[in-house]
Protein backbone atom coordinates (compact mmCIF):
# COMPACT_ATOMS: atom_id res chain seq x y z
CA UNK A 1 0.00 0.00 0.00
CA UNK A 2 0.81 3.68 -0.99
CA UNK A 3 1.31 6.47 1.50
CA UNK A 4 -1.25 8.33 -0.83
CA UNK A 5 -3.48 5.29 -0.18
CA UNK A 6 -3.21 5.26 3.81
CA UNK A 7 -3.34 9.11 3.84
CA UNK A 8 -6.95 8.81 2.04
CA UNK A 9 -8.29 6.28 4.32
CA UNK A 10 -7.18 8.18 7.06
CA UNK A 11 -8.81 11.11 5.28
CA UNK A 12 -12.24 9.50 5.31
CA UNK A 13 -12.00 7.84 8.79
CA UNK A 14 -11.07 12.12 9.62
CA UNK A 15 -14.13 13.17 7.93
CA UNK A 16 -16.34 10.46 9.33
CA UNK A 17 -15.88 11.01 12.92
CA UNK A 18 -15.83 14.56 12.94
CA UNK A 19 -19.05 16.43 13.79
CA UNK A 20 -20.42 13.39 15.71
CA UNK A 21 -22.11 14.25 19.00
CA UNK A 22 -19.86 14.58 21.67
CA UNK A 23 -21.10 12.91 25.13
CA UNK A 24 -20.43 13.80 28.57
CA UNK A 25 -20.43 9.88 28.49
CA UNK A 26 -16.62 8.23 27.50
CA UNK A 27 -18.50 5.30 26.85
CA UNK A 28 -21.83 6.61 24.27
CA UNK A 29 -19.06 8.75 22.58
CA UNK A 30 -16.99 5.46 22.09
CA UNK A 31 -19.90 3.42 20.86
CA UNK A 32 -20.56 6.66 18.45
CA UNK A 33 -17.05 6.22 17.07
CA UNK A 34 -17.64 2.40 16.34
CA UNK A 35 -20.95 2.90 14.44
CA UNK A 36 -19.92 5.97 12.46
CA UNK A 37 -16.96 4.00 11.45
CA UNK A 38 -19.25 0.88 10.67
CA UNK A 39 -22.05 2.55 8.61
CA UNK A 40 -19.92 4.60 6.54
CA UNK A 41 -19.28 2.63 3.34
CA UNK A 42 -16.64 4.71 2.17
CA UNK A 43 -14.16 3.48 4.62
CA UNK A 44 -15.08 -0.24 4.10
CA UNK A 45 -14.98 0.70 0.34
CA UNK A 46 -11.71 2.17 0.26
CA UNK A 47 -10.29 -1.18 2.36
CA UNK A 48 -11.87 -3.45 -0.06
CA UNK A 49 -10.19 -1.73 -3.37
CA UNK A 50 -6.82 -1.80 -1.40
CA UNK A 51 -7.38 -5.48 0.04
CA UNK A 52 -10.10 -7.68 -1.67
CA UNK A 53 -12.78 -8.65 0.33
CA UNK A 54 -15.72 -9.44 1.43
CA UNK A 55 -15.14 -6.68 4.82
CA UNK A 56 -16.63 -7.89 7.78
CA UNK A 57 -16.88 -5.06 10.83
CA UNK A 58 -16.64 -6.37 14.90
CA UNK A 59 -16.49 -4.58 17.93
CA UNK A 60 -17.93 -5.57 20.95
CA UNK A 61 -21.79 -5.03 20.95
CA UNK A 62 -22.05 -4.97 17.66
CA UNK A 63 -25.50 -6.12 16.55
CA UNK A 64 -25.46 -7.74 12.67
CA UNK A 65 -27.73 -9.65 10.92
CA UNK A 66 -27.08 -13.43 10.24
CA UNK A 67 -27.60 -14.43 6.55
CA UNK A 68 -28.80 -17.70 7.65
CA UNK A 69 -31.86 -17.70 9.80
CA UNK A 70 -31.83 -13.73 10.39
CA UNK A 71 -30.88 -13.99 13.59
CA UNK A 72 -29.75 -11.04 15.35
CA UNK A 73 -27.21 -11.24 17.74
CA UNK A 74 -24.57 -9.09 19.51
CA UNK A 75 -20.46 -9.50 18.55
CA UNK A 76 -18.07 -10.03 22.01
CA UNK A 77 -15.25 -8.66 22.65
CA UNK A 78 -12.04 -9.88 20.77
CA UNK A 79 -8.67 -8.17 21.39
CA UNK A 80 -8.92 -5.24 19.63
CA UNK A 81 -11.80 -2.59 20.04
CA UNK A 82 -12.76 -2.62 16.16
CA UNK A 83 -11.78 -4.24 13.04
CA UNK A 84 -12.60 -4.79 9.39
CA UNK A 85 -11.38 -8.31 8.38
CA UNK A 86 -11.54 -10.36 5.60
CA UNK A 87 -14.22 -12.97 6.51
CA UNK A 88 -15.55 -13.20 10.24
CA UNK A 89 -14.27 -15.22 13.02
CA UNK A 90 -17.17 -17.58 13.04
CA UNK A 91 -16.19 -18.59 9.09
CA UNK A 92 -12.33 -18.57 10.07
CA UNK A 93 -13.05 -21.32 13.03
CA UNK A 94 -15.61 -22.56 10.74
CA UNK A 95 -18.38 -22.25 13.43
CA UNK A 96 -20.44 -20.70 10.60
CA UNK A 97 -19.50 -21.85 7.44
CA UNK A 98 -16.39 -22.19 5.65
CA UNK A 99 -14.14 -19.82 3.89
CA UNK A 100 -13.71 -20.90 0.10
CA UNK A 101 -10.42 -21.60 -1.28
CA UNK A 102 -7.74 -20.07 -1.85
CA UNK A 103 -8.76 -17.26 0.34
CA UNK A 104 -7.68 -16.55 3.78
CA UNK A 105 -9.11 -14.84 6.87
CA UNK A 106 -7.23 -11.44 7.71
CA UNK A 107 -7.82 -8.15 9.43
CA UNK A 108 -6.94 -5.55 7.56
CA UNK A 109 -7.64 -2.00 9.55
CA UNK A 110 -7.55 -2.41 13.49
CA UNK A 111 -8.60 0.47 15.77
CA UNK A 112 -7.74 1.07 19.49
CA UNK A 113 -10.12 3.77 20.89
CA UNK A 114 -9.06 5.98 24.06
CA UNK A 115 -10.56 8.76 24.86
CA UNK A 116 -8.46 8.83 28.63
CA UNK A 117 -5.04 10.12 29.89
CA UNK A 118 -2.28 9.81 28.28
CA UNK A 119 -1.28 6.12 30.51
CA UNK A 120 -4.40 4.97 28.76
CA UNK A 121 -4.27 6.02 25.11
CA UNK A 122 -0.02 4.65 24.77
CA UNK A 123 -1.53 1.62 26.94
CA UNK A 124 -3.34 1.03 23.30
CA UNK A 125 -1.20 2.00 21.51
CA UNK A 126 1.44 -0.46 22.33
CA UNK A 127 -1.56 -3.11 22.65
CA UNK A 128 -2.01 -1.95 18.74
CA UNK A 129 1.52 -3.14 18.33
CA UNK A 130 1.11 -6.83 19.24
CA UNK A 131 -0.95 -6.74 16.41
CA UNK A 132 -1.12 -8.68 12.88
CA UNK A 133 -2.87 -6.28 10.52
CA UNK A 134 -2.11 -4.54 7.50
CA UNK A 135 -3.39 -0.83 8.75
CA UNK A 136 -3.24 -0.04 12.57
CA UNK A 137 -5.40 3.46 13.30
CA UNK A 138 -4.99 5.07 17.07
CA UNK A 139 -7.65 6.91 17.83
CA UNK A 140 -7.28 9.08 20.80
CA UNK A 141 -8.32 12.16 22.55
CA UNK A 142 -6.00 15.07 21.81
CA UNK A 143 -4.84 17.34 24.68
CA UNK A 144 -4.09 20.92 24.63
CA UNK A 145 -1.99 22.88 21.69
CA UNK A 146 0.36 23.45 24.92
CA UNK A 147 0.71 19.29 25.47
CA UNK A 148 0.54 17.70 21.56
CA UNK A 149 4.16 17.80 21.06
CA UNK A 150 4.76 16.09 24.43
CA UNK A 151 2.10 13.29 23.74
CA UNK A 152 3.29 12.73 20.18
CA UNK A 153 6.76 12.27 21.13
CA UNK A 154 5.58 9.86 23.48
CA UNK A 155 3.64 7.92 20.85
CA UNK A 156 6.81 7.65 19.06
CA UNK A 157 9.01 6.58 22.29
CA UNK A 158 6.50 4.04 22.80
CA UNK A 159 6.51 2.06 19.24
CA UNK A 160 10.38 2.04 19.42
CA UNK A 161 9.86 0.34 23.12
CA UNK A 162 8.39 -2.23 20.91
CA UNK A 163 10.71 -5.28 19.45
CA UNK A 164 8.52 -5.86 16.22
CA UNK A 165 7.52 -2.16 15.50
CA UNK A 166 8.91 -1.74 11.78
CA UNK A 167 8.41 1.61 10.52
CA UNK A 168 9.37 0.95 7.10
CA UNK A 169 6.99 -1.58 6.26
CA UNK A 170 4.15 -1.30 8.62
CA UNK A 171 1.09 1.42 8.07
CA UNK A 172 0.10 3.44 10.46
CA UNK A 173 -2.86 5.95 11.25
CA UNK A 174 -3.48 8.43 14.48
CA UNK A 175 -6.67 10.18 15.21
CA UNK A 176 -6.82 13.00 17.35
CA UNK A 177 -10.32 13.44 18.76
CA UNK A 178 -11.28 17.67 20.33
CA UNK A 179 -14.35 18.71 20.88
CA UNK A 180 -16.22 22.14 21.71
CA UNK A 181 -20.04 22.72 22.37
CA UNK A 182 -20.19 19.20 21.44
CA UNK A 183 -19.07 18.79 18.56
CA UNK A 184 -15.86 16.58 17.85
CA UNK A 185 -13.23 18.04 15.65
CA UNK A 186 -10.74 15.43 14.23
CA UNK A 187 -6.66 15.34 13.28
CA UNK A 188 -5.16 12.85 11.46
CA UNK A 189 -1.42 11.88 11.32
CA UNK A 190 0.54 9.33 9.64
CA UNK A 191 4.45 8.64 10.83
CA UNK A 192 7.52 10.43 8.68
CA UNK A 193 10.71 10.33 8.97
CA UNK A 194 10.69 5.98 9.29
CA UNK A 195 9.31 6.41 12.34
CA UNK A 196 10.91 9.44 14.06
CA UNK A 197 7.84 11.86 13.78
CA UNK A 198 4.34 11.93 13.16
CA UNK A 199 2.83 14.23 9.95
CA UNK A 200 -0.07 15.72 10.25
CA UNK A 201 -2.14 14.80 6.53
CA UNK A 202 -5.60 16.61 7.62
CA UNK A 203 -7.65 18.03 9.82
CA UNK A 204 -11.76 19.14 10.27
């Protein structure tokens, strides 16, 4: 993948979340995140030009629709907060089906959510690190003008803590949440300099 590429679907994740309604509740404002990045098919477009597909969406609570039967029923938690993958986990363990040959099961955009201190939000970021995907996306609440620098050069102290962090071959997306009068305003970054800075690619 492109930088051009990752920059766009950072882009769109950018666009989606900003203007949703910020909550006095963490919580509803994290569940806001999850469905605005679910229900718009941009971002699951974009991933599915870049990756192949079909794009399946989890994140714990999630309520989908079961092809066979109809049955609704709620996704549990799995690791990571959210995900588009190639296939579910049900076909992948073959609990529902099987997944046809030669295709394989992968996730292919993982997303940590904190909206917390700082402890919290590089607590996922490093747990975005054990991960095998082929796009990692931080999304985070953004402090101060007066404390981004600081927190940034955290971010990047923290993925060179990491053995496997490879910053020439891995892909990686940060998303600043703000908000005011509750609305959320949204910053995206991508990492420069092989992994010695983060670039900021857009903002709304």
């Amino acid at each position: 993948m492109d930088k051009a590429t990752l920059e766009s679907i950072g882009i769109l994740i950018g666009d989606a979340l900003a203007g949703i309604h910020a909550s006095e509740s963490r919580r509803e404002l994290t569940t806001a995140i999850y469905e605005t990045l679910k229900s718009k098919t941009a971002i699951r477009s974009a991933v599915a030009r870049e990756f192949g597909g079909p794009i399946k969406c989890r994140y714990a609570g999630c309520e989908e629709i079961m092809k066979e039967g109809l049955k609704h029923r709620k996704v549990l938690g799995y690791l990571w907060d959210f995900s588009f993958s190639r296939f579910t986990i049900p076909q992948a363990i073959e609990q529902e089906g099987t997944i046809p040959e030669p295709k394989k099961y992968e996730i292919l955009l993982l997303v940590e959510s904190e909206l917390g201190t700082s402890d919290e939000i590089c607590r996922d970021l490093l747990k975005l690190l054990e991960a095998r995907t082929a796009i990692r996306c931080l999304v985070y609440r953004q402090p101060s003008a007066a404390h981004m620098e600081q927190l940034h050069s955290r971010f990047i102290r923290v993925l060179h803590n990491h053995a496997h962090f490879r910053p020439r071959v891995d892909h990686w997306l940060f998303v600043g949440l703000s908000w005011a009068h509750g609305v959320v305003h949204t910053d995206v970054y991508t990492l420069g300099g092989k992994g010695s800075r983060l670039i900021h690619v857009h903002g709304v």
